[in-house]
N, C-alpha and C. Protein backbone atom coordinates (compact mmCIF):
# COMPACT_ATOMS: atom_id res chain seq x y z
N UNK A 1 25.96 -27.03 21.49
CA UNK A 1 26.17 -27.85 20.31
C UNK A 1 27.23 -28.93 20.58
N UNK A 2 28.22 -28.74 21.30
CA UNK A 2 29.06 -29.53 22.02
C UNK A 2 28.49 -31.25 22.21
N UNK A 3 27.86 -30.97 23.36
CA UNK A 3 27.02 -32.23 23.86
C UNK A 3 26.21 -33.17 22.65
N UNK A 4 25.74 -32.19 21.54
CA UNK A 4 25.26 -33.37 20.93
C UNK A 4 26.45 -34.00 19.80
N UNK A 5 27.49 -32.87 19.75
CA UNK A 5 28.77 -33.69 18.61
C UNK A 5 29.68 -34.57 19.17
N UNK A 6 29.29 -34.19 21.38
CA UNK A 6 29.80 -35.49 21.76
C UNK A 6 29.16 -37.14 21.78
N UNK A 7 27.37 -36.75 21.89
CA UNK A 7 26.87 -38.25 21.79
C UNK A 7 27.10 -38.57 20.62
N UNK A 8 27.18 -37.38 19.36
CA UNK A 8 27.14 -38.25 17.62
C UNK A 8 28.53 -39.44 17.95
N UNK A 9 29.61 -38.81 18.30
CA UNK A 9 31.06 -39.53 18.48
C UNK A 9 31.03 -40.38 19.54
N UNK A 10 30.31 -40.87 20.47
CA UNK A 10 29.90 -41.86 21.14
C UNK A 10 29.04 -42.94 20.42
N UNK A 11 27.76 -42.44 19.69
CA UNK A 11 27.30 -43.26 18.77
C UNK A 11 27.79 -44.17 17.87
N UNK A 12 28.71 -43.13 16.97
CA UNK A 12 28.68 -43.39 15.78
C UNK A 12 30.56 -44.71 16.89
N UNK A 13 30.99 -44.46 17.50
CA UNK A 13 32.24 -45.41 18.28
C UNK A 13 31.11 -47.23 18.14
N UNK A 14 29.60 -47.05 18.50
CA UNK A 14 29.02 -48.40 18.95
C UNK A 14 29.25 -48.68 17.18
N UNK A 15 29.26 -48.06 15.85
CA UNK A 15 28.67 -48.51 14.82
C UNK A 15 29.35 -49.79 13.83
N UNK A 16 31.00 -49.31 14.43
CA UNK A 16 32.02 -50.19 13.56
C UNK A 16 31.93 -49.50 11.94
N UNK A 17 32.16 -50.36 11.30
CA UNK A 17 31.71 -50.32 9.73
C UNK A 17 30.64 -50.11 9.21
N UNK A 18 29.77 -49.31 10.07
CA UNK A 18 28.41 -49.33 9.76
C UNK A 18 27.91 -48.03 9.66
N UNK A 19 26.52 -47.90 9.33
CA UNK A 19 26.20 -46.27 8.77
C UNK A 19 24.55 -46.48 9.89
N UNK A 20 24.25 -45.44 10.29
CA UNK A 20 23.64 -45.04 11.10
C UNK A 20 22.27 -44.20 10.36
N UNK A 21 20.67 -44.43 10.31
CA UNK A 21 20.12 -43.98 9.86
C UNK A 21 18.90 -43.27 10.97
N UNK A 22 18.60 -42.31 11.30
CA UNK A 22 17.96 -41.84 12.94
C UNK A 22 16.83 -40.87 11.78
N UNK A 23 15.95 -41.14 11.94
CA UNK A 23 14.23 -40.01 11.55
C UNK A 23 14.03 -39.13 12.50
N UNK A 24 13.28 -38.71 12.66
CA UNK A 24 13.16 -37.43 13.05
C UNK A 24 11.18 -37.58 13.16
N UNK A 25 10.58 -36.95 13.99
CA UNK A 25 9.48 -37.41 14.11
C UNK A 25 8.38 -36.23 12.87
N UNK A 26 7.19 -36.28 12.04
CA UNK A 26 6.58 -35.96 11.51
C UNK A 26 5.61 -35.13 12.49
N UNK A 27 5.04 -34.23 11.20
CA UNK A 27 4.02 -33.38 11.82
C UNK A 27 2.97 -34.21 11.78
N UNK A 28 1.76 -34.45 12.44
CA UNK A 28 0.61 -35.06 12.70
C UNK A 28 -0.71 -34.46 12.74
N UNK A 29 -1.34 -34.59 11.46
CA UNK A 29 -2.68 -33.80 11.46
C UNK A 29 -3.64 -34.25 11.96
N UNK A 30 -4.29 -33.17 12.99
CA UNK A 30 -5.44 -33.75 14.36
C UNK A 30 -6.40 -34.13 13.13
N UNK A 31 -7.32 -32.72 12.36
CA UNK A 31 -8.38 -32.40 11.81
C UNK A 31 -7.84 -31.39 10.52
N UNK A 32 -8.94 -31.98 9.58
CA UNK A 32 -8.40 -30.73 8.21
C UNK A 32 -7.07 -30.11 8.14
N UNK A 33 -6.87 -28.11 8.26
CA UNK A 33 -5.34 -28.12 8.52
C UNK A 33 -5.16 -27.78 9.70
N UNK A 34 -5.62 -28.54 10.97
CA UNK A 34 -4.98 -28.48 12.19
C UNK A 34 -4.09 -29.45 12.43
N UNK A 35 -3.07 -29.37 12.86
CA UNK A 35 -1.76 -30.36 13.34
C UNK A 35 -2.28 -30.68 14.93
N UNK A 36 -1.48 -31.84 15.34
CA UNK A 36 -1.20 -32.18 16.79
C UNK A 36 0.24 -31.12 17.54
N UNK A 37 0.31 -30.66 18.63
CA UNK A 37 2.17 -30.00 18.95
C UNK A 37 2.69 -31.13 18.71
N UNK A 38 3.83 -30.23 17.78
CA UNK A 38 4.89 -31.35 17.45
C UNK A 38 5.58 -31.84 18.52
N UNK A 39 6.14 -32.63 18.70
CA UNK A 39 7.04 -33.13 19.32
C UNK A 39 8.18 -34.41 18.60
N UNK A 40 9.79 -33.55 18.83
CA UNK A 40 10.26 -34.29 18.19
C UNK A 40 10.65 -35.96 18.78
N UNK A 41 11.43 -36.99 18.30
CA UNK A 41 11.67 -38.29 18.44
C UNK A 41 12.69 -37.95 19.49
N UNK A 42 12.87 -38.33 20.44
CA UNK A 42 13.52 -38.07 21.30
C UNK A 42 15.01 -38.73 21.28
N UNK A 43 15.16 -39.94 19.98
CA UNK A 43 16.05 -40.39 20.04
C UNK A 43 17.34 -38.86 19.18
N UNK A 44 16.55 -38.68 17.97
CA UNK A 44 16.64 -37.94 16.96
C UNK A 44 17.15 -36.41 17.85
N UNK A 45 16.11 -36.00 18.54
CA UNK A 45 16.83 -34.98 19.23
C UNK A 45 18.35 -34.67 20.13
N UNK A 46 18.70 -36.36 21.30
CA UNK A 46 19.46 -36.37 21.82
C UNK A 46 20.97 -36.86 20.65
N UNK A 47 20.66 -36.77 19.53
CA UNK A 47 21.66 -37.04 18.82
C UNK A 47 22.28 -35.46 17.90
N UNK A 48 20.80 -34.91 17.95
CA UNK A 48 21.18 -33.55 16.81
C UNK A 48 21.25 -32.20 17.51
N UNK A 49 20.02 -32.07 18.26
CA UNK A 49 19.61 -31.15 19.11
C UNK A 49 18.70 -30.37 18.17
N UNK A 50 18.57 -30.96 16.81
CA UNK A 50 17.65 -30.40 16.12
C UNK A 50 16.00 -30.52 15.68
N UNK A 51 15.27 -29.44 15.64
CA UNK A 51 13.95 -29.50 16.63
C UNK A 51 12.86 -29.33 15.59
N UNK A 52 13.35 -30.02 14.11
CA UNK A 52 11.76 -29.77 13.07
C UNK A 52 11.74 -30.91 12.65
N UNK A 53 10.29 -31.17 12.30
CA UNK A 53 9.65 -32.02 11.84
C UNK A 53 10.00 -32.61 10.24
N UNK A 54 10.49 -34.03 9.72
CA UNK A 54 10.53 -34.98 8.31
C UNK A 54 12.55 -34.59 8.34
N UNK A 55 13.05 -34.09 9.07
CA UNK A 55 14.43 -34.13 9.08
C UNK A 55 15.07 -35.66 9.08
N UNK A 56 16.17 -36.12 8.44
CA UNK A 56 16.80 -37.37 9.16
C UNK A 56 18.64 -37.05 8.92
N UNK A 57 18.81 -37.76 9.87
CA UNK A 57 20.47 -37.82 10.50
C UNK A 57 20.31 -39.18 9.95
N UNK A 58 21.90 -39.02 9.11
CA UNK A 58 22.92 -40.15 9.19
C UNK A 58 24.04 -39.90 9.54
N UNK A 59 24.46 -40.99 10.58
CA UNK A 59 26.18 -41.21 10.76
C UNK A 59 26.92 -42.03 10.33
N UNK A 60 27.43 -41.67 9.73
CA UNK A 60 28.95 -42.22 9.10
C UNK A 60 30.53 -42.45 9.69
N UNK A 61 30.69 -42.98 10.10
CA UNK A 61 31.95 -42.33 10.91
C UNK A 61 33.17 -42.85 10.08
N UNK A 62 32.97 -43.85 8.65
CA UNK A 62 34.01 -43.19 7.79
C UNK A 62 34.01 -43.01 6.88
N UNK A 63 33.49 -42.13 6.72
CA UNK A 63 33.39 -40.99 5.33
C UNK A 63 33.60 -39.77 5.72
N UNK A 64 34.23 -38.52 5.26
CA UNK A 64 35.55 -37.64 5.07
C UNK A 64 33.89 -36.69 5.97
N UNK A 65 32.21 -36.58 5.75
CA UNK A 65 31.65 -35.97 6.57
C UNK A 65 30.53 -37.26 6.79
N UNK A 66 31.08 -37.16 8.05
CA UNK A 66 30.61 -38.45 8.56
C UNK A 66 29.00 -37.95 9.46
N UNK A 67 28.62 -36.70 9.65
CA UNK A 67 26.79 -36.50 10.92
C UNK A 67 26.43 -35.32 9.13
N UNK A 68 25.51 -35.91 8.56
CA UNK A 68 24.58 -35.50 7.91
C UNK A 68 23.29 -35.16 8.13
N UNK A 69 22.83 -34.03 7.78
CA UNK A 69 21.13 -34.10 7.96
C UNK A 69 20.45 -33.78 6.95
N UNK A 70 19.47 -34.49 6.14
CA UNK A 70 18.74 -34.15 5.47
C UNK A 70 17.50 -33.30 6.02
N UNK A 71 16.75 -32.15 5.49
CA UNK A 71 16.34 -31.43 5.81
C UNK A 71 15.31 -30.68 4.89
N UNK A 72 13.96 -30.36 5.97
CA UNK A 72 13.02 -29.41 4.67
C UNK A 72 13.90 -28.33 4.11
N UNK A 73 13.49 -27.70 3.05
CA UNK A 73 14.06 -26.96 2.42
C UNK A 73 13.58 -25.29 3.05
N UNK A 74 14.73 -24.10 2.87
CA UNK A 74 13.74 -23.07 3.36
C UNK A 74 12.48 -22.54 2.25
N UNK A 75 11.09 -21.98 2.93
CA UNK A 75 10.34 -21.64 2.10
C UNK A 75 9.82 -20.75 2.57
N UNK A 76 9.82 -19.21 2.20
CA UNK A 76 9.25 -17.85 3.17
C UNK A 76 8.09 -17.98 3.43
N UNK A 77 7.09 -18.71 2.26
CA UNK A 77 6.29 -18.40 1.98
C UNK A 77 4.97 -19.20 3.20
N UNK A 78 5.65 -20.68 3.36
CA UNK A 78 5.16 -21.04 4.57
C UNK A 78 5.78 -20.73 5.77
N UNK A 79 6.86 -20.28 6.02
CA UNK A 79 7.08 -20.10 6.84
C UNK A 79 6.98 -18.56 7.72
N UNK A 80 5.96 -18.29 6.94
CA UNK A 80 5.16 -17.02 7.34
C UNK A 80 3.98 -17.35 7.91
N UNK A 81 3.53 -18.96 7.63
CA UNK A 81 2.39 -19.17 8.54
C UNK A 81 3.07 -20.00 9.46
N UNK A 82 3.83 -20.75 9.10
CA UNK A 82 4.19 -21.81 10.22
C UNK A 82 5.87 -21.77 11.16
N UNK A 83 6.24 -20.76 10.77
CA UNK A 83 7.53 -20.15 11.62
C UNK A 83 8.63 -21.05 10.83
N UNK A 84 9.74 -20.13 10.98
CA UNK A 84 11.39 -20.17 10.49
C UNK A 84 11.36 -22.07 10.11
N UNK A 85 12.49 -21.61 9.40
CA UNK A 85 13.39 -23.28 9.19
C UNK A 85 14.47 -22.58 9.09
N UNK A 86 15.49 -24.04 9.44
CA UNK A 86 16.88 -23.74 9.43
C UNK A 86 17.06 -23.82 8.14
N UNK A 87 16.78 -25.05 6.97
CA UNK A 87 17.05 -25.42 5.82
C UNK A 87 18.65 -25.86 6.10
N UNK A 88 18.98 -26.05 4.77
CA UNK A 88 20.23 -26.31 4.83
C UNK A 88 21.57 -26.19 5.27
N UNK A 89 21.40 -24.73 5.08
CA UNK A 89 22.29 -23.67 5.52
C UNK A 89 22.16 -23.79 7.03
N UNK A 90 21.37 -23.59 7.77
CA UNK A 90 21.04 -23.45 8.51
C UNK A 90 21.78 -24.79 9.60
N UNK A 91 21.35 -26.18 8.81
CA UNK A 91 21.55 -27.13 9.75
C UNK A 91 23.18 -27.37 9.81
N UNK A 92 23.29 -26.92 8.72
CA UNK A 92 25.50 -26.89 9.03
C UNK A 92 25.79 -25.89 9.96
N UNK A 93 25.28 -24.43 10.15
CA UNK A 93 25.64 -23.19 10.38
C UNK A 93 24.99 -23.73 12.42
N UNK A 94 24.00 -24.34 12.52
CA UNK A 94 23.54 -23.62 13.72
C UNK A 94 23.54 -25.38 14.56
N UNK A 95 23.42 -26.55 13.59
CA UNK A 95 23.31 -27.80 14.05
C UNK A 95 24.17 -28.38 14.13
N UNK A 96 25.17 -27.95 13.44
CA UNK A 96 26.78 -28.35 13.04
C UNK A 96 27.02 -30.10 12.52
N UNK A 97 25.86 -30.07 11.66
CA UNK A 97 26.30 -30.81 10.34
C UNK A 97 27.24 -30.68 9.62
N UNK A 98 28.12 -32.02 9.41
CA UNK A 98 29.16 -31.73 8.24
C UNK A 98 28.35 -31.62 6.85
N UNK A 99 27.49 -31.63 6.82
CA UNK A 99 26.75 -31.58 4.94
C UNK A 99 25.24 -31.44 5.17
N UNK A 100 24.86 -30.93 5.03
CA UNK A 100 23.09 -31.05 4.81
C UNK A 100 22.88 -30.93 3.55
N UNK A 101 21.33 -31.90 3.21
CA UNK A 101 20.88 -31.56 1.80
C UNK A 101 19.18 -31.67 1.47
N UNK A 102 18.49 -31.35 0.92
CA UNK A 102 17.10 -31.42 1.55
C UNK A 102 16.92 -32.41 0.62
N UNK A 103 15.73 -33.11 1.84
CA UNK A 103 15.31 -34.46 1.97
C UNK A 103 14.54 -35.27 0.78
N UNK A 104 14.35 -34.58 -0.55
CA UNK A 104 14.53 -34.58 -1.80
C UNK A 104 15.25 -35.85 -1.89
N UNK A 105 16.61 -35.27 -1.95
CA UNK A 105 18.27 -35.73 -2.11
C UNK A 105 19.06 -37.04 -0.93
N UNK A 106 17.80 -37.37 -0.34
CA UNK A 106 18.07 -38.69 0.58
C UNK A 106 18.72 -40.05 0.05
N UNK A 107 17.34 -40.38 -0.98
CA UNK A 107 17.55 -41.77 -1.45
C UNK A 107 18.97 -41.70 -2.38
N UNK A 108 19.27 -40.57 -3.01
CA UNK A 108 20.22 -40.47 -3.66
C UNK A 108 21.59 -40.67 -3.46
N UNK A 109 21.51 -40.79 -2.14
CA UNK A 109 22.90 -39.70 -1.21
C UNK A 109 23.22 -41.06 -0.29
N UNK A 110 22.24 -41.80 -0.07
CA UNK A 110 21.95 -42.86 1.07
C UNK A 110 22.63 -44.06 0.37
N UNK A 111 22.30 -43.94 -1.06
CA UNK A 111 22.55 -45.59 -2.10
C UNK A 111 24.39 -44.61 -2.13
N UNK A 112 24.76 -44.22 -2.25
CA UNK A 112 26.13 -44.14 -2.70
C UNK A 112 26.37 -44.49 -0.65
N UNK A 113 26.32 -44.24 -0.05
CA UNK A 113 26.93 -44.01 1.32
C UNK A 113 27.05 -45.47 1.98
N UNK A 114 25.52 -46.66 1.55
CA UNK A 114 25.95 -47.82 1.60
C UNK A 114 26.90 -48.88 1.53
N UNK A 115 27.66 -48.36 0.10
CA UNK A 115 28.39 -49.18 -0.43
C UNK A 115 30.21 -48.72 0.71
N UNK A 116 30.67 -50.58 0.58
CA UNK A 116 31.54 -50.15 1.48
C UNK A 116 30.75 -50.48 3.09
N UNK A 117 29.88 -50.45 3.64
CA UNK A 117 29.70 -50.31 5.14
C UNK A 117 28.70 -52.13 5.15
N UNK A 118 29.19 -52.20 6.24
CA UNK A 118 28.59 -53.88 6.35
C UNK A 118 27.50 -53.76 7.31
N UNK A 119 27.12 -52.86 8.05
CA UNK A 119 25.83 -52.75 8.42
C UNK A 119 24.83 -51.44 8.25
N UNK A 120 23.46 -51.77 8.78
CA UNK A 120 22.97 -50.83 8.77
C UNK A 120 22.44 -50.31 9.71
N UNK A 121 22.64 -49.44 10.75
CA UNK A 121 21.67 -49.08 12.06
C UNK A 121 20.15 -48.51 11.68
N UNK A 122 19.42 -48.99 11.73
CA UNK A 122 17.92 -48.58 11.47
C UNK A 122 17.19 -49.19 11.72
N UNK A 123 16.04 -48.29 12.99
CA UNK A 123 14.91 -48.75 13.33
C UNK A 123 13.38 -49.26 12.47
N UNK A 124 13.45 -50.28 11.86
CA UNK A 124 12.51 -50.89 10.97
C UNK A 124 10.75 -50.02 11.27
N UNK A 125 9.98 -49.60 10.98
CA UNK A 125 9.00 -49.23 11.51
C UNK A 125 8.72 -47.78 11.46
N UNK A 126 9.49 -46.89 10.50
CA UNK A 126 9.75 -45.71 11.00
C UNK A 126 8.28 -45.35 9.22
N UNK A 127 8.03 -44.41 9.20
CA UNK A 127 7.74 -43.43 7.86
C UNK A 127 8.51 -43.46 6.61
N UNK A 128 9.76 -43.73 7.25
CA UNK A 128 10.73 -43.28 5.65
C UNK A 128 11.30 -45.05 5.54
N UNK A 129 10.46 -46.17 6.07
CA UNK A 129 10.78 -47.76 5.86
C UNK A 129 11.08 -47.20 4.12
N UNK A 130 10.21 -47.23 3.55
CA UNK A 130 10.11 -47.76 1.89
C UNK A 130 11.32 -47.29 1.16
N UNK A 131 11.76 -45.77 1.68
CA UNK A 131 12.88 -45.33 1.07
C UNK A 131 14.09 -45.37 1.59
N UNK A 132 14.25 -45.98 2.78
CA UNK A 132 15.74 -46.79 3.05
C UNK A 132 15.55 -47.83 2.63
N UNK A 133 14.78 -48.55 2.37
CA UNK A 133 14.49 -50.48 1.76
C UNK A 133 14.86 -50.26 0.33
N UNK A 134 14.52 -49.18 -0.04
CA UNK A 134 14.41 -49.09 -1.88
C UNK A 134 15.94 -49.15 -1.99
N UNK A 135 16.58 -47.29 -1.05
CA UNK A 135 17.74 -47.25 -1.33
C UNK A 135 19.20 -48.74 -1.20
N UNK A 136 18.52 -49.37 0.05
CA UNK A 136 19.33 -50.55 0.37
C UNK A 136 19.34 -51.78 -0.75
N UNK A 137 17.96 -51.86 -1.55
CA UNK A 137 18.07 -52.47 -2.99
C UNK A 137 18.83 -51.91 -3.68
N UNK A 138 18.66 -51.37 -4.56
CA UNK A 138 19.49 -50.20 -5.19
C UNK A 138 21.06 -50.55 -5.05
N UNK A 139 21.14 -50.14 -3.24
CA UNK A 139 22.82 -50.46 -3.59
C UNK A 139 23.19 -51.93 -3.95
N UNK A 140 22.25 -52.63 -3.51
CA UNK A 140 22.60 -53.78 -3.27
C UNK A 140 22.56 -54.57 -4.97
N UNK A 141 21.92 -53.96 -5.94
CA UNK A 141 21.67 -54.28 -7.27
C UNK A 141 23.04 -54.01 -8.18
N UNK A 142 23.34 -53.04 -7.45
CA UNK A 142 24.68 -51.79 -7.97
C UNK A 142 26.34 -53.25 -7.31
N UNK A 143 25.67 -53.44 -6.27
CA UNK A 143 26.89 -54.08 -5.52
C UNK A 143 27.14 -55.57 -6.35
N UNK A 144 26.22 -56.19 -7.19
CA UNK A 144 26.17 -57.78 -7.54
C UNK A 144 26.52 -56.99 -8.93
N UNK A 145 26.54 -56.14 -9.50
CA UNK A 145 27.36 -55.70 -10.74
C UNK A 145 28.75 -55.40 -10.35
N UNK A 146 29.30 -54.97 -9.26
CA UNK A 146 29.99 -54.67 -9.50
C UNK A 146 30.89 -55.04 -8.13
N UNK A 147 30.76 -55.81 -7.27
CA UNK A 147 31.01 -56.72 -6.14
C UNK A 147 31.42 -56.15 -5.45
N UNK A 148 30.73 -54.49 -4.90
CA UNK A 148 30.84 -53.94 -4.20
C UNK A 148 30.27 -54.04 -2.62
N UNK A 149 30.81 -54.01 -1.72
CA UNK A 149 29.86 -54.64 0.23
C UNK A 149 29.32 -53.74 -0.32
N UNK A 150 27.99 -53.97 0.62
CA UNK A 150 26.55 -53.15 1.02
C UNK A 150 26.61 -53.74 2.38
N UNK A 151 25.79 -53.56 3.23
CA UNK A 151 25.43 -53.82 4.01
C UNK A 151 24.68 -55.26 4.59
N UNK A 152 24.82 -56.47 4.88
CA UNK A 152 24.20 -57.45 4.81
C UNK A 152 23.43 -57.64 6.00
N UNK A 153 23.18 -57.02 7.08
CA UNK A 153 22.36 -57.07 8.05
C UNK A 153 21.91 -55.47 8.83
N UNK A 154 20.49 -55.65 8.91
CA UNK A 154 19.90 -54.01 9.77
C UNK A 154 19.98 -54.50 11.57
N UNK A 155 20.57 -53.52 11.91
CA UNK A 155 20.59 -53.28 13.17
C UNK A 155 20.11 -52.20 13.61
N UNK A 156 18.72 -52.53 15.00
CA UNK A 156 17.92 -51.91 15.29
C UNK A 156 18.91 -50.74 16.36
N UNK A 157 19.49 -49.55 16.48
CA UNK A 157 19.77 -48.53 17.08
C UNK A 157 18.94 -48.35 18.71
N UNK A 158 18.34 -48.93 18.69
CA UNK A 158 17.55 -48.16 20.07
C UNK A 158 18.61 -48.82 21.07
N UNK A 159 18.81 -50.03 21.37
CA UNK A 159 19.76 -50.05 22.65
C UNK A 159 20.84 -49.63 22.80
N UNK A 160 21.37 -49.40 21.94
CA UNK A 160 22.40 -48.23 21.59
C UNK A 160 22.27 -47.06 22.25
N UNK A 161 21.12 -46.16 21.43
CA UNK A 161 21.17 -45.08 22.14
C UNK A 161 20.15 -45.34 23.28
N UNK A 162 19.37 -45.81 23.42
CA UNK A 162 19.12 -46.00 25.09
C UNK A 162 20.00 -46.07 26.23
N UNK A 163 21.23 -46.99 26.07
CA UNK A 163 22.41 -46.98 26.61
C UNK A 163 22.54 -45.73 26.88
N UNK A 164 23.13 -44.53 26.33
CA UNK A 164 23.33 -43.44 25.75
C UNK A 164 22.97 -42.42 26.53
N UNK A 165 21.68 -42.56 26.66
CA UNK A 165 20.80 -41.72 27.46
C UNK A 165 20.54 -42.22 28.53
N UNK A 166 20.79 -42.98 28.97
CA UNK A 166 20.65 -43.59 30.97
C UNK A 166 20.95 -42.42 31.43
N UNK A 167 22.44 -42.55 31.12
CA UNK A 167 23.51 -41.43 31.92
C UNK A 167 23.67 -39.85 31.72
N UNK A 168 23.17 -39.10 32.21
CA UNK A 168 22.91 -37.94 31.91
C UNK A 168 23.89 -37.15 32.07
N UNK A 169 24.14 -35.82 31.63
CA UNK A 169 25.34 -34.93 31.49
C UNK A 169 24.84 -34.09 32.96
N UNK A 170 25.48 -33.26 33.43
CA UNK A 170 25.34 -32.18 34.37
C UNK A 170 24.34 -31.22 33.97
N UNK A 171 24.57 -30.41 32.25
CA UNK A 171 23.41 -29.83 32.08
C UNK A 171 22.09 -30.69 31.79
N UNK A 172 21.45 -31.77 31.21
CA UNK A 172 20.82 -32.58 31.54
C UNK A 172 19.86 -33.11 32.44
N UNK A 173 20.72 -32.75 33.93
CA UNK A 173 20.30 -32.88 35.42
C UNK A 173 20.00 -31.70 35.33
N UNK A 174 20.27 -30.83 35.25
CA UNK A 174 19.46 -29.41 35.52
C UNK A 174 18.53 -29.41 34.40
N UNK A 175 18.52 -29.25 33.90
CA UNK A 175 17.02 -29.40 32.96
C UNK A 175 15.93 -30.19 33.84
N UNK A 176 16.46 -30.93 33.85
CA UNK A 176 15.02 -31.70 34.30
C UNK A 176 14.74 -31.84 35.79
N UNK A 177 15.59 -30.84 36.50
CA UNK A 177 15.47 -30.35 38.01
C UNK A 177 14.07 -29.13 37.63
């Protein structure tokens, strides 16, 4: 867990005043209810180390809990056909999130976290476009009442963490030996 609370604090060092928004890759249905193997976003993983599907990380690096994850919620009931979740609990306890909240509670959580930060790191193109665009209105509606910063420009994250990941750790190299 180490390694990934050291890239979050490498990351979140490129962001400045800015808030960091990373997805997490979706489940993908081949046929009827057959799925494709998941596989998560690889950016999303080398930042969390966390390994389910509609999750998203934000970083903050100043706000009092700055690596958030929003997260499915636990449910026994599927997860008797489709195996464990961490849920909430889970993603503080085992992912070492300062806060998790399920992904419900995004747009909510996202429009207060705006205000105050002058950029935005987010890859345009993702599944959850409509509900960071909404939330970034929102603040931004909230901000001309009340002349609060929002964010005035999106910055795309990938060369960032591409950077990031060139250079590999020791365990890293063994993995992929």
């Amino acid at each position: 867990m180490e390694r990934f609370s050291q890239r979050r604090r490498q990351f979140a060092s490129s962001l400045g005043n800015g808030i960091a928004i990373v997805p997490a890759s979706r489940e993908v249905t081949r046929n009827n209810d057959v799925d494709h193997v998941f596989r998560q976003s690889s950016d999303f993983f080398f930042l969390t180390g966390f390994d389910e599907p509609e999750a998203i990380a934000l970083v903050d690096p100043d706000h009092e809990a700055p690596y958030v994850l929003f997260v499915r919620p636990r449910d026994p009931e599927l997860e008797a056909w489709n195996g464990r979740r961490a849920g909430v609990d889970g993603a503080v306890a085992r992912f070492g999130a300062d806060a998790a909240y399920p992904l419900a509670e995004f747009d909510k959580i996202l429009r207060k976290r705006l205000l105050e930060r002058s950029s935005l790191w987010y890859a345009i193109g993702s599944p959850i476009d409509d509900r960071v665009l909404g939330a970034l209105g929102r603040a931004r509606s909230l901000s001309n009442r009340t002349g609060t910063m929002v964010p005035e420009k999106i910055v795309n994250p990938d060369s960032v963490l591409a950077e990031l990941r060139l250079i590999k750790s020791p365990d890293e190299v063994e993995a992929l030996r």
